[in-house]
C-alpha atoms as a PDB file:
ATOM      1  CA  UNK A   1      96.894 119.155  94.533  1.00  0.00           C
ATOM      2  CA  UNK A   2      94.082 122.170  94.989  1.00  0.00           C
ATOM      3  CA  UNK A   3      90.801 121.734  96.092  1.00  0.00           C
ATOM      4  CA  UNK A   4      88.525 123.879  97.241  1.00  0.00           C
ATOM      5  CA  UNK A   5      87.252 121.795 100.356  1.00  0.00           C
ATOM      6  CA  UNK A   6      89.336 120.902 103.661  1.00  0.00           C
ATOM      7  CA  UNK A   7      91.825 118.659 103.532  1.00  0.00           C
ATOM      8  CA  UNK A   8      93.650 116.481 106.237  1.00  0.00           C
ATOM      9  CA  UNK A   9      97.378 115.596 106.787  1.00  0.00           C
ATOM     10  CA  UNK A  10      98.800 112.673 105.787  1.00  0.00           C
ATOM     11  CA  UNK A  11     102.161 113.871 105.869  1.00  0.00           C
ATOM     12  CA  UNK A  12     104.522 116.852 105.324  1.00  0.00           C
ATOM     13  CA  UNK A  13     104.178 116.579 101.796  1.00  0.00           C
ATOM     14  CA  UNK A  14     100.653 115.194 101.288  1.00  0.00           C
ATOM     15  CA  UNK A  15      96.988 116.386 102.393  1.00  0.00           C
ATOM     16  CA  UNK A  16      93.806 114.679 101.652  1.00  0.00           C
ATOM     17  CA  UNK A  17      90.611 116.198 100.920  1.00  0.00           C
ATOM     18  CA  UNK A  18      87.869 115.597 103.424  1.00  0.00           C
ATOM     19  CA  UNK A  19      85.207 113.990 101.150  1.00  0.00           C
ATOM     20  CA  UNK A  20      86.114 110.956  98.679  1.00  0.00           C
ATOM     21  CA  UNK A  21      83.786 109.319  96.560  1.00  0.00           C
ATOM     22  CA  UNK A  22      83.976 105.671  97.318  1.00  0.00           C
ATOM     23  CA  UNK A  23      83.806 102.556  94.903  1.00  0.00           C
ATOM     24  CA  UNK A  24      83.499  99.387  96.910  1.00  0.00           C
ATOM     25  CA  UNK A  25      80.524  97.623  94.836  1.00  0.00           C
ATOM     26  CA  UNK A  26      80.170  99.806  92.051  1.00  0.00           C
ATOM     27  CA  UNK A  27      81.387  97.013  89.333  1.00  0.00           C
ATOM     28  CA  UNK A  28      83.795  97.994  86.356  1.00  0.00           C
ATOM     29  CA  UNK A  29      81.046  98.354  83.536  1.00  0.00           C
ATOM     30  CA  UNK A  30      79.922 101.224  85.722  1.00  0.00           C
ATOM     31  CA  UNK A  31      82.368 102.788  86.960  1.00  0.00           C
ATOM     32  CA  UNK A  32      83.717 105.127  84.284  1.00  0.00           C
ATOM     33  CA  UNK A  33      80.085 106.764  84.152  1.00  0.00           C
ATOM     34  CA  UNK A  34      80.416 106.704  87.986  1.00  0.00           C
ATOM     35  CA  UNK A  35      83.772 108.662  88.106  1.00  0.00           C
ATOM     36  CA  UNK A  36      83.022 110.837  85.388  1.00  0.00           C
ATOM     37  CA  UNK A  37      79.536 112.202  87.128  1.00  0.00           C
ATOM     38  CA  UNK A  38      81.744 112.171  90.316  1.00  0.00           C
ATOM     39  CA  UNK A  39      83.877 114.577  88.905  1.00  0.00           C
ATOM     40  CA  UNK A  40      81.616 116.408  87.049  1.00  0.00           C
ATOM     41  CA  UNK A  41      80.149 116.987  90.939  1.00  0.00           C
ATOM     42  CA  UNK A  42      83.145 117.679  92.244  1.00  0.00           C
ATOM     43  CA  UNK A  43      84.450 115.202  94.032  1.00  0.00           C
ATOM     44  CA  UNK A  44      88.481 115.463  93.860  1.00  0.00           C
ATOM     45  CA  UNK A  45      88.661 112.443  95.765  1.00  0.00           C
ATOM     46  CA  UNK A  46      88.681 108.822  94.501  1.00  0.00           C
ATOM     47  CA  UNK A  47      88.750 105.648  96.601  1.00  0.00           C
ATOM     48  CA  UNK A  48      89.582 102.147  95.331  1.00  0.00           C
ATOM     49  CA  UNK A  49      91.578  98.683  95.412  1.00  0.00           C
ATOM     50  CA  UNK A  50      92.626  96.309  93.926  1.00  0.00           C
ATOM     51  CA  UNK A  51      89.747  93.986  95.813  1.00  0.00           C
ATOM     52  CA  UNK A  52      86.691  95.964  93.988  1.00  0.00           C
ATOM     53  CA  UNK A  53      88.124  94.757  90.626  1.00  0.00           C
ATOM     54  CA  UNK A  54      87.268  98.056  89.158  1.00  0.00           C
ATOM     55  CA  UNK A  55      90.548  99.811  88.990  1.00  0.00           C
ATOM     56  CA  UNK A  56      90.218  99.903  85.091  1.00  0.00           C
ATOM     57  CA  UNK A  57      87.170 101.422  84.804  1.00  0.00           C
ATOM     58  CA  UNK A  58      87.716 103.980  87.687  1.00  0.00           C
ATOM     59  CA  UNK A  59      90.976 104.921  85.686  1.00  0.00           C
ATOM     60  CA  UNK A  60      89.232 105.295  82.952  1.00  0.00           C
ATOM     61  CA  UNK A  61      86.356 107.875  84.679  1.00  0.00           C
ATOM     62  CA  UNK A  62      89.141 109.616  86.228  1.00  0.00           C
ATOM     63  CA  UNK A  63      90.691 110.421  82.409  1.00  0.00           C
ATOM     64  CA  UNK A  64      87.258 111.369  81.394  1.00  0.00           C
ATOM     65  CA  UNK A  65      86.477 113.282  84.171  1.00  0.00           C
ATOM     66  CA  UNK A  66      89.785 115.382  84.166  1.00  0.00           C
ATOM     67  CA  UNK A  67      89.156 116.197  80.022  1.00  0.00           C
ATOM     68  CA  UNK A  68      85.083 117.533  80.663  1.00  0.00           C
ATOM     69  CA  UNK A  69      85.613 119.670  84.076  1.00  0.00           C
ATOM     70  CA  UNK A  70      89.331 120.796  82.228  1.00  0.00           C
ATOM     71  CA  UNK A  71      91.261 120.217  85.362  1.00  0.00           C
ATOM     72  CA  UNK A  72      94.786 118.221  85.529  1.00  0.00           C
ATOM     73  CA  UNK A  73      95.935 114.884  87.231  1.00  0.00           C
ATOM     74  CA  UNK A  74      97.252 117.530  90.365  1.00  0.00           C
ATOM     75  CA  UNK A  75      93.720 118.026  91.343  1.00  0.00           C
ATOM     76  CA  UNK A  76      92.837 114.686  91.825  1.00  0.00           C
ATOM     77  CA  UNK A  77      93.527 112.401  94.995  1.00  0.00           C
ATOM     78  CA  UNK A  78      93.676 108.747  93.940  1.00  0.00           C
ATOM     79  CA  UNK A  79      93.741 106.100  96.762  1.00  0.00           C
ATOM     80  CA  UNK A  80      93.943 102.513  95.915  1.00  0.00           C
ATOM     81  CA  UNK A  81      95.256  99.340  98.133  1.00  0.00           C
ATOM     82  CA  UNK A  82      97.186  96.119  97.628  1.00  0.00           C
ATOM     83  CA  UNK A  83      94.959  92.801  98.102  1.00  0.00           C
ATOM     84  CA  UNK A  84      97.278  91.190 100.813  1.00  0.00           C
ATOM     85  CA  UNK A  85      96.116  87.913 100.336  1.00  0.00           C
ATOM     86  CA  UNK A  86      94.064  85.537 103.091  1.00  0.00           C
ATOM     87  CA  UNK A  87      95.354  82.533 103.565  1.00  0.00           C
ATOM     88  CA  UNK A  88      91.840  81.588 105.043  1.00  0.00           C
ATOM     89  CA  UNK A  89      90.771  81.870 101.981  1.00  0.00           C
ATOM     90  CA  UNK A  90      93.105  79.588 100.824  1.00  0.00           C
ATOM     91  CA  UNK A  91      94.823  83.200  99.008  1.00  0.00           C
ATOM     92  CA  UNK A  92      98.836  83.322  99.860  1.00  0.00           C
ATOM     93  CA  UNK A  93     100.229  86.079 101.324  1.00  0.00           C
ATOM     94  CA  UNK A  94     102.275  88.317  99.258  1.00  0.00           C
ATOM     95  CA  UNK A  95     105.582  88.580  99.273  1.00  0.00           C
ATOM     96  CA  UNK A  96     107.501  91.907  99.377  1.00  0.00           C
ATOM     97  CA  UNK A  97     108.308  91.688  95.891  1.00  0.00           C
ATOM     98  CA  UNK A  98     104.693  90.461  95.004  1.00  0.00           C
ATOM     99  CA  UNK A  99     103.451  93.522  96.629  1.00  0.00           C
ATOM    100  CA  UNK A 100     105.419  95.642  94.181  1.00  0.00           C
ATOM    101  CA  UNK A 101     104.062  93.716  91.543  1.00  0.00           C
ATOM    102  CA  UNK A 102     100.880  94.533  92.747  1.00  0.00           C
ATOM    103  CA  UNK A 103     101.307  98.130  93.070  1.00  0.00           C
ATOM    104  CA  UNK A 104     102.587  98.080  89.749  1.00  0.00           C
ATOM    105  CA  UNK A 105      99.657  96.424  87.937  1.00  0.00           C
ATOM    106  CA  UNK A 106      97.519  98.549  89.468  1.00  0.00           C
ATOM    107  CA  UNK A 107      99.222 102.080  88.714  1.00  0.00           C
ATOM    108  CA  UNK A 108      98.636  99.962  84.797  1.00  0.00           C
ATOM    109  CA  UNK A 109      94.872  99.762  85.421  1.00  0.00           C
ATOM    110  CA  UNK A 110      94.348 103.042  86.864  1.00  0.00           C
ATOM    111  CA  UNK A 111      96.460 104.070  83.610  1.00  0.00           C
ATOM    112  CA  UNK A 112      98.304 106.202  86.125  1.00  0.00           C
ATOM    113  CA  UNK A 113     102.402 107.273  87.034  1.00  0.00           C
ATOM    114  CA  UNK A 114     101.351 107.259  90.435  1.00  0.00           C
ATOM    115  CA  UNK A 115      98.645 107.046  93.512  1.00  0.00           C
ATOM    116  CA  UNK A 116      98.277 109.612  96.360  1.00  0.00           C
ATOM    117  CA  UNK A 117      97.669 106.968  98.445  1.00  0.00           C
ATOM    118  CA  UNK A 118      98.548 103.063  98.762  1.00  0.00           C
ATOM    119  CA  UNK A 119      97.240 101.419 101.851  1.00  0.00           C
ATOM    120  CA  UNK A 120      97.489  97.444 102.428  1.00  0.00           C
ATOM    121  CA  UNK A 121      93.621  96.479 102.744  1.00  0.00           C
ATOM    122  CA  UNK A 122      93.631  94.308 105.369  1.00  0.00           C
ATOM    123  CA  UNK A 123      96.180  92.861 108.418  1.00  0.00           C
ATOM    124  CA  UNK A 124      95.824  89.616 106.738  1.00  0.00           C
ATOM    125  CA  UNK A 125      99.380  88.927 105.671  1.00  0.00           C
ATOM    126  CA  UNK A 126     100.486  86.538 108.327  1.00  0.00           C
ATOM    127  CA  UNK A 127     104.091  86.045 108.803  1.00  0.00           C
ATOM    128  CA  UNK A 128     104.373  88.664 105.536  1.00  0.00           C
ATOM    129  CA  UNK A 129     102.857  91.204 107.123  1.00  0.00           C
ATOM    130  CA  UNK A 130     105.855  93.308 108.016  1.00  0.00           C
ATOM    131  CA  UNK A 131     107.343  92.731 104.541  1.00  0.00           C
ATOM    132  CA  UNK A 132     103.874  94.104 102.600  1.00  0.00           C
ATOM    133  CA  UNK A 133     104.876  96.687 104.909  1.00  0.00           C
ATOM    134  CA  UNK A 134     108.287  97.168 103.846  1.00  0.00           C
ATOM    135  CA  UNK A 135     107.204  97.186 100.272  1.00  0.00           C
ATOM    136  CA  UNK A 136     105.319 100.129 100.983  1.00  0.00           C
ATOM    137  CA  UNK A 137     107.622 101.967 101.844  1.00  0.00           C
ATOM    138  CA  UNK A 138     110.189 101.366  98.940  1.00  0.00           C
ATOM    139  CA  UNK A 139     107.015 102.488  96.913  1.00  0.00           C
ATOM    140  CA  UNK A 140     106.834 105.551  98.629  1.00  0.00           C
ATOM    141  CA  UNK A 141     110.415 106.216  98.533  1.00  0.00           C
ATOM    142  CA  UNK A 142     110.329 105.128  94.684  1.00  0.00           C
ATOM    143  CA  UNK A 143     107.436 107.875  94.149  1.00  0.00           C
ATOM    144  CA  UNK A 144     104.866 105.568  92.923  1.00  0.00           C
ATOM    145  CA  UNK A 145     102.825 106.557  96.354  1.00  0.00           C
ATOM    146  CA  UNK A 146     102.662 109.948  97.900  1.00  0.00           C
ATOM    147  CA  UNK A 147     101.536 108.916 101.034  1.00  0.00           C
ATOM    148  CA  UNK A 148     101.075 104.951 102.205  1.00  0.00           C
ATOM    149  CA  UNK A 149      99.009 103.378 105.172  1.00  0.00           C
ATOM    150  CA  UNK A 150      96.567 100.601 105.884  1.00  0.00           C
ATOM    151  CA  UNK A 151      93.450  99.818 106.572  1.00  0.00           C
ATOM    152  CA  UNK A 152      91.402  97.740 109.023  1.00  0.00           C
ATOM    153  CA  UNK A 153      93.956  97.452 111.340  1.00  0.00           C
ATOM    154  CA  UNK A 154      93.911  97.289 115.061  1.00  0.00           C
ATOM    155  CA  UNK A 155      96.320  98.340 117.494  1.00  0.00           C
ATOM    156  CA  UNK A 156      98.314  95.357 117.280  1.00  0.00           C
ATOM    157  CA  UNK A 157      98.613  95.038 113.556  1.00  0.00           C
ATOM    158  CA  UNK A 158     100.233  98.814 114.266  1.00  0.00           C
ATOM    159  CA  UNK A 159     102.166  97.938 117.274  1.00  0.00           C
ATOM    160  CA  UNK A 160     103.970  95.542 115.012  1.00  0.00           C
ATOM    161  CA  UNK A 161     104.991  97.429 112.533  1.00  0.00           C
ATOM    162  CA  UNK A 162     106.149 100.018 115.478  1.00  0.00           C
ATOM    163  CA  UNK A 163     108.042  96.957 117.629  1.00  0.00           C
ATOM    164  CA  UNK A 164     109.860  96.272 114.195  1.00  0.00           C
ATOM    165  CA  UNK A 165     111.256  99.904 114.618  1.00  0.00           C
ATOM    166  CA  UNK A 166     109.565 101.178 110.890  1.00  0.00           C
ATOM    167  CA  UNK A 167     108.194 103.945 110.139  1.00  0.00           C
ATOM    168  CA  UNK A 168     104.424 104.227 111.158  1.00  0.00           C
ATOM    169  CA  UNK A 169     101.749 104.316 108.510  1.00  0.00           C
ATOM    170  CA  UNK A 170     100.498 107.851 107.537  1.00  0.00           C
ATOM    171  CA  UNK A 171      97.008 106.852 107.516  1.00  0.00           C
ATOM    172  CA  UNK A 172      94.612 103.958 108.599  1.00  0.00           C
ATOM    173  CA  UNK A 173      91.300 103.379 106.742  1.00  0.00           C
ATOM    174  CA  UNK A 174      88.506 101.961 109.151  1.00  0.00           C
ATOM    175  CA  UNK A 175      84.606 101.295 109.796  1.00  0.00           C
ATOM    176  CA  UNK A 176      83.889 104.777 111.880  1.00  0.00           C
ATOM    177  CA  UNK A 177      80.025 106.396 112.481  1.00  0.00           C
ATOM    178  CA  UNK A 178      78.196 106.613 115.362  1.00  0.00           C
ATOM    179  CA  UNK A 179      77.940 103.381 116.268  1.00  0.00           C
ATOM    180  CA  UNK A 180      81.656 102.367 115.722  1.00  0.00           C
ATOM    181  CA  UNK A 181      83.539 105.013 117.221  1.00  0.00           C
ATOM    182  CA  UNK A 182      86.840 102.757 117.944  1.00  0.00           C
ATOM    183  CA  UNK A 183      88.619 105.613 120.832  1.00  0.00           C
ATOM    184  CA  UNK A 184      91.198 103.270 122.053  1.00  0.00           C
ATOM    185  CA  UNK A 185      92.416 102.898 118.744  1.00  0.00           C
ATOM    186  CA  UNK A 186      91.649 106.612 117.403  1.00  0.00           C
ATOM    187  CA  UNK A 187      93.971 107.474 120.564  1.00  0.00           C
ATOM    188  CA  UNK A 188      96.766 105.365 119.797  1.00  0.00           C
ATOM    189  CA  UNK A 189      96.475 106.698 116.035  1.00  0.00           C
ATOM    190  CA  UNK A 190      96.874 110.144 117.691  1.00  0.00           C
ATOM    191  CA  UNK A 191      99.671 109.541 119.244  1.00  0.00           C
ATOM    192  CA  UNK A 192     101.298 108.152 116.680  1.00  0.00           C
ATOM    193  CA  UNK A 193     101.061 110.288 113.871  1.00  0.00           C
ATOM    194  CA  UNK A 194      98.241 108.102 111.991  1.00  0.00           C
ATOM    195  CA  UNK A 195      95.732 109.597 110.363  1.00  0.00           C
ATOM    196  CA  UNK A 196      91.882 108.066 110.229  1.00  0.00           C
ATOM    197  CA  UNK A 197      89.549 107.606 107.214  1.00  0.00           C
ATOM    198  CA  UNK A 198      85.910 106.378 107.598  1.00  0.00           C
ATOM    199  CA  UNK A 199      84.570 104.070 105.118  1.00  0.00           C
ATOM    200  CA  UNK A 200      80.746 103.034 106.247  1.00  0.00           C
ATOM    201  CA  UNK A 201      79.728 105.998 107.578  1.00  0.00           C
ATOM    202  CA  UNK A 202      76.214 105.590 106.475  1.00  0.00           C
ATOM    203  CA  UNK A 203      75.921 102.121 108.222  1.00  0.00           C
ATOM    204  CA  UNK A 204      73.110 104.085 110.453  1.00  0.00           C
ATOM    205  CA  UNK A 205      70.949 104.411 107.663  1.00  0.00           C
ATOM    206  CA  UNK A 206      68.142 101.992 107.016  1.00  0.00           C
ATOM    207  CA  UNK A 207      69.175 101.567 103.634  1.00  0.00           C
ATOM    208  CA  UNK A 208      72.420 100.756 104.449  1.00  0.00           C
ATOM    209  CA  UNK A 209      73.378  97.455 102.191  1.00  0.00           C
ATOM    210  CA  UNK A 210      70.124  96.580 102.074  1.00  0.00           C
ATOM    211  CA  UNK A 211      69.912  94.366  98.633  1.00  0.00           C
ATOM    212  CA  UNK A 212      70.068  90.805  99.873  1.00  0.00           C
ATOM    213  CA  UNK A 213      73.260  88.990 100.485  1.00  0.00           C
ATOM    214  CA  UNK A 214      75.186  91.847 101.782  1.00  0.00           C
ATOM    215  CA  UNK A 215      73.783  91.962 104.844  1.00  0.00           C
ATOM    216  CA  UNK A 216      74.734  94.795 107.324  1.00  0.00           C
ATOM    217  CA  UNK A 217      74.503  92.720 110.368  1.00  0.00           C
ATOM    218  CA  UNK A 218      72.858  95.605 112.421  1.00  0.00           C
ATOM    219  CA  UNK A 219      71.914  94.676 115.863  1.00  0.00           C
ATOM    220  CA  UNK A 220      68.666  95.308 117.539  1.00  0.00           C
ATOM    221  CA  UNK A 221      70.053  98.316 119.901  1.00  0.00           C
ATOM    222  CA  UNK A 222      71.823  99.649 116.745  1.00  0.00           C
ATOM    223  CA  UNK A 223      68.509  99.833 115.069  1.00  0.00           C
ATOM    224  CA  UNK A 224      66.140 101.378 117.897  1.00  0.00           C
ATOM    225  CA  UNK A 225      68.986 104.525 117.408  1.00  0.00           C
ATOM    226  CA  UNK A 226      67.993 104.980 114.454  1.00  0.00           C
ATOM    227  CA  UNK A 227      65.141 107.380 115.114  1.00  0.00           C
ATOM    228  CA  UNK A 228      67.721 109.713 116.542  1.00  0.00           C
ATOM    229  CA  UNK A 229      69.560 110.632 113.219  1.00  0.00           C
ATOM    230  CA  UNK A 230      66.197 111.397 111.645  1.00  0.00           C
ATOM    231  CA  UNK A 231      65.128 113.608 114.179  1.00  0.00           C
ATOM    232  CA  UNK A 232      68.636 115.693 114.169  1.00  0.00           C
ATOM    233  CA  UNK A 233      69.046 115.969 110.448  1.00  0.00           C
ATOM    234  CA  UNK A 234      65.407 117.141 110.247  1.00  0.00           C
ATOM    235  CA  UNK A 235      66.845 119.724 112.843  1.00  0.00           C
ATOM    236  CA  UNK A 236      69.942 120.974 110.605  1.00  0.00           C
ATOM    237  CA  UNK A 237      67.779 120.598 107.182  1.00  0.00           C
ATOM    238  CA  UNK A 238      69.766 117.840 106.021  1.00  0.00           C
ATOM    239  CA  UNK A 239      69.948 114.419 105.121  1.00  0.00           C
ATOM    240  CA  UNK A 240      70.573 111.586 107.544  1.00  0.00           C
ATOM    241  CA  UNK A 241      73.667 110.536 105.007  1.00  0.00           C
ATOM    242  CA  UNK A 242      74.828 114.629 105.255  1.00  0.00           C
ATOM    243  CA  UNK A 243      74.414 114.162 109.309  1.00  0.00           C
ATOM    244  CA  UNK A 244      76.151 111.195 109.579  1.00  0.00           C
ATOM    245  CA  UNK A 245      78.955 112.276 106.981  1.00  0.00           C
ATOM    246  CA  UNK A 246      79.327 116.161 108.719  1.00  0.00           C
ATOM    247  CA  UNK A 247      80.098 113.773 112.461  1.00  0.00           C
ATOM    248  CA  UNK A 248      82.804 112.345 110.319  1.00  0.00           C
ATOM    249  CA  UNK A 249      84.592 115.428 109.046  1.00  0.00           C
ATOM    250  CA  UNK A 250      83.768 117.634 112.344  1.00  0.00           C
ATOM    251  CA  UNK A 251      85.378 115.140 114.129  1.00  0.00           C
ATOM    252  CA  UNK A 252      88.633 114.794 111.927  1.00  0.00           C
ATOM    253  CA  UNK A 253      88.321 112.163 109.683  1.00  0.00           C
ATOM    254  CA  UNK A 254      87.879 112.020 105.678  1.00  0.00           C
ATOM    255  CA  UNK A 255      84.776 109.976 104.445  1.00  0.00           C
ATOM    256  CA  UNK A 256      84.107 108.032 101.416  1.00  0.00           C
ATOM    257  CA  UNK A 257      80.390 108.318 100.519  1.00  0.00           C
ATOM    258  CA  UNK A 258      79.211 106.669  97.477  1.00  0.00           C
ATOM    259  CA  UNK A 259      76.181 107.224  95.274  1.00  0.00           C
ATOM    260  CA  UNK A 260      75.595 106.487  91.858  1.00  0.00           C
ATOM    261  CA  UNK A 261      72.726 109.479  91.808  1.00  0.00           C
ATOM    262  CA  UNK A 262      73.894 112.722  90.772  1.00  0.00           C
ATOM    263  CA  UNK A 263      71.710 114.471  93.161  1.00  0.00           C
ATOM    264  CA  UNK A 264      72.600 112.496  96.417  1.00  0.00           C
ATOM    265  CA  UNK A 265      76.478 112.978  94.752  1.00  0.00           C
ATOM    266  CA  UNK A 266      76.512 116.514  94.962  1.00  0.00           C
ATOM    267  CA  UNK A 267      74.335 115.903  98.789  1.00  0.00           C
ATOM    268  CA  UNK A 268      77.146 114.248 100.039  1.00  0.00           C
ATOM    269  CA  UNK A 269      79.573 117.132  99.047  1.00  0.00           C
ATOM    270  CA  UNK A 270      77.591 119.324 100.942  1.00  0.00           C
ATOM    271  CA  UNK A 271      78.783 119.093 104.720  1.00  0.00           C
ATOM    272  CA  UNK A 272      79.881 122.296 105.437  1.00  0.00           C
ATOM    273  CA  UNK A 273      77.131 124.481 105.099  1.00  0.00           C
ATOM    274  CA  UNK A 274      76.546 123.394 108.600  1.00  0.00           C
ATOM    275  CA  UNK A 275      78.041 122.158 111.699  1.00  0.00           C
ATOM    276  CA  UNK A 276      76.734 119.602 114.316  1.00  0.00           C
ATOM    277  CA  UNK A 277      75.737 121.123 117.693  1.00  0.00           C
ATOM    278  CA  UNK A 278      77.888 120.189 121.261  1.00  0.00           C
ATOM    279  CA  UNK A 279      74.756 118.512 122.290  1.00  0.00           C
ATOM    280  CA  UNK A 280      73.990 116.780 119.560  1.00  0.00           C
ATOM    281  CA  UNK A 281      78.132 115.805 119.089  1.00  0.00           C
ATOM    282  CA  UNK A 282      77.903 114.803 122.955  1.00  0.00           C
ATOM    283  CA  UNK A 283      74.353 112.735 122.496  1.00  0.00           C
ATOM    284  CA  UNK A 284      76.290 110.897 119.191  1.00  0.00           C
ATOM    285  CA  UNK A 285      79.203 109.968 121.433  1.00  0.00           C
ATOM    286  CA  UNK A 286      77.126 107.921 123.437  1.00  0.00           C
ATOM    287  CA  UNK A 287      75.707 105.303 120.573  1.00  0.00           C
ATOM    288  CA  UNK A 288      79.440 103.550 120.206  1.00  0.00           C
ATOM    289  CA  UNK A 289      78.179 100.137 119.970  1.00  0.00           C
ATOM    290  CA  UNK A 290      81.628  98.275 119.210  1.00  0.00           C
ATOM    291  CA  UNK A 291      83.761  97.352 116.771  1.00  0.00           C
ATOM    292  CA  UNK A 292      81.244  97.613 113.705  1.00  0.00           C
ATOM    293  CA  UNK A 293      79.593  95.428 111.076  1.00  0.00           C
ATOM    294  CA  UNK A 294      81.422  95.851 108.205  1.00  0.00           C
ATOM    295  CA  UNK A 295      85.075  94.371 108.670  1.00  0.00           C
ATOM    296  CA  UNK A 296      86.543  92.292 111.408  1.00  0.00           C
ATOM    297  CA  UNK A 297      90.045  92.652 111.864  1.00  0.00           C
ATOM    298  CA  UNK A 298      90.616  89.407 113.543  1.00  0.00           C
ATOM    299  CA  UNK A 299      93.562  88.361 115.781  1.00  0.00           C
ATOM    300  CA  UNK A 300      96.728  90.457 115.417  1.00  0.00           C
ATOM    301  CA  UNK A 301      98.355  87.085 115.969  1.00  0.00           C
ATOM    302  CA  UNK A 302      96.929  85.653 112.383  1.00  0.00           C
END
């Protein structure tokens, strides 16, 4: 795969570039446009799952997108991730062989041989946990994933899969900005060979899931930091979203930004024109407020 922005290692054979678009809420009516101006903007990137129920039309934006900019299938990274089930939800786990099944119907959506990434969305799997796992990695061995991982899960989730003596996951995809900065698990990533990917990073901004009934669950002494990424993005002559994105990538991790506005698109592409200060790195370090508000990974037990 080329691209003309960094990348980060997954593995020997596999590098991901540093800025994805994401999908999460963009519905499939809208997301072949989406994709298609994505590309257009060039994002080489392309985050989804099974869980947005929009595989289709991103497939069909990717397809698009490759014919107008004239570029090939190679220059596109294509994540997507098996829905492991919830049995809270009253949702079975899946079984190994279900989670091949699952791959599979989604490499039909995408209208693709293969993804560049295949991560298991969530450590809900229960006593099939370790067997989603297993699946995995038949599908990388198979070819129908370049690189595999997970996401949202915590160090025991990985511990598991490293007590059962498999091979760790080649990335993890979590809630990481400012205020979720997650080092005892970042550490334990590092020493395993794991690599990060930030989904929310723009949970600082005001606007973040605003539109009621996805509520961000922001807590007052998240909120009064607010004024902070204003007054530092006013300082490098970006926006808060470019600030907040650029702590991301400067500290290792690929993001996922999402924007349906062409403008704010090619924005969010734009991190590395600049470079966050020591001071201003050191004064973001101290905002970790917790876990974070998007996901909670739960009980390792569960």
């Amino acid at each position: 795969m080329t691209s003309t922005q960094p990348t980060f290692r997954l593995n020997a054979e596999t590098a991901i570039p540093a800025v994805g678009f994401g999908t999460y809420l963009i519905s499939n009516d809208d997301a072949p446009d989406a994709i298609c101006a994505a590309i257009a903007n060039g994002y080489r990137h392309i985050d989804t799952a099974s869980g947005y129920h929009n595989e289709a039309g991103v497939g069909e934006g990717i397809r698009r997108g490759l014919a107008a900019a004239g570029i090939s299938r190679n220059d596109i990274f294509v994540t997507t991730k098996l829905w492991p089930g919830n049995p809270a939800w009253g949702d079975a786990p899946k079984t190994h062989d279900q989670t091949i099944a699952e791959c599979d119907a989604s490499l039909e959506r995408l209208g693709l041989a293969q993804v560049d990434l295949y991560l298991i969305h969530a450590p809900y799997g229960g006593d099939q946990r370790l067997d989603q796992w297993r699946a995995l990695l038949e599908l990388k061995k198979t070819g129908k994933a370049q690189a595999i991982g997970v996401s949202n899960f915590n160090i025991g989730h990985l511990e598991e899969i490293k007590a059962a003596g498999l091979p760790m996951p080649d990335a993890n995809q979590i809630e990481l900005h400012p205020w979720s900065q997650k080092p005892d698990l970042l550490r334990y990533m590092a020493d395993h060979g794991i690599a990060p990917i930030a989904y929310s990073s723009l949970v600082p901004l005001s606007t973040w899931r605003a539109t009621p009934g996805q509520d961000s669950a922001k807590t007052d002494e998240m909120k009064a930091d607010g004024g902070a990424f204003a007054e530092m993005a006013t300082k490098y002559s970006v926006s808060e979203a470019q600030l907040l994105l650029r702590w991301g990538v400067q500290n290792g991790y690929a993001v996922l930004p999402k924007s349906l506005n062409p403008d704010r698109m090619r924005q969010n592409l734009d991190l590395f024109s600049f470079s966050i200060d020591d001071a201003d790195m050191a004064q973001m370090a101290t905002m970790d407020r917790g876990d974070g508000v998007a996901w909670a990974t739960g009980d390792p037990s569960k």
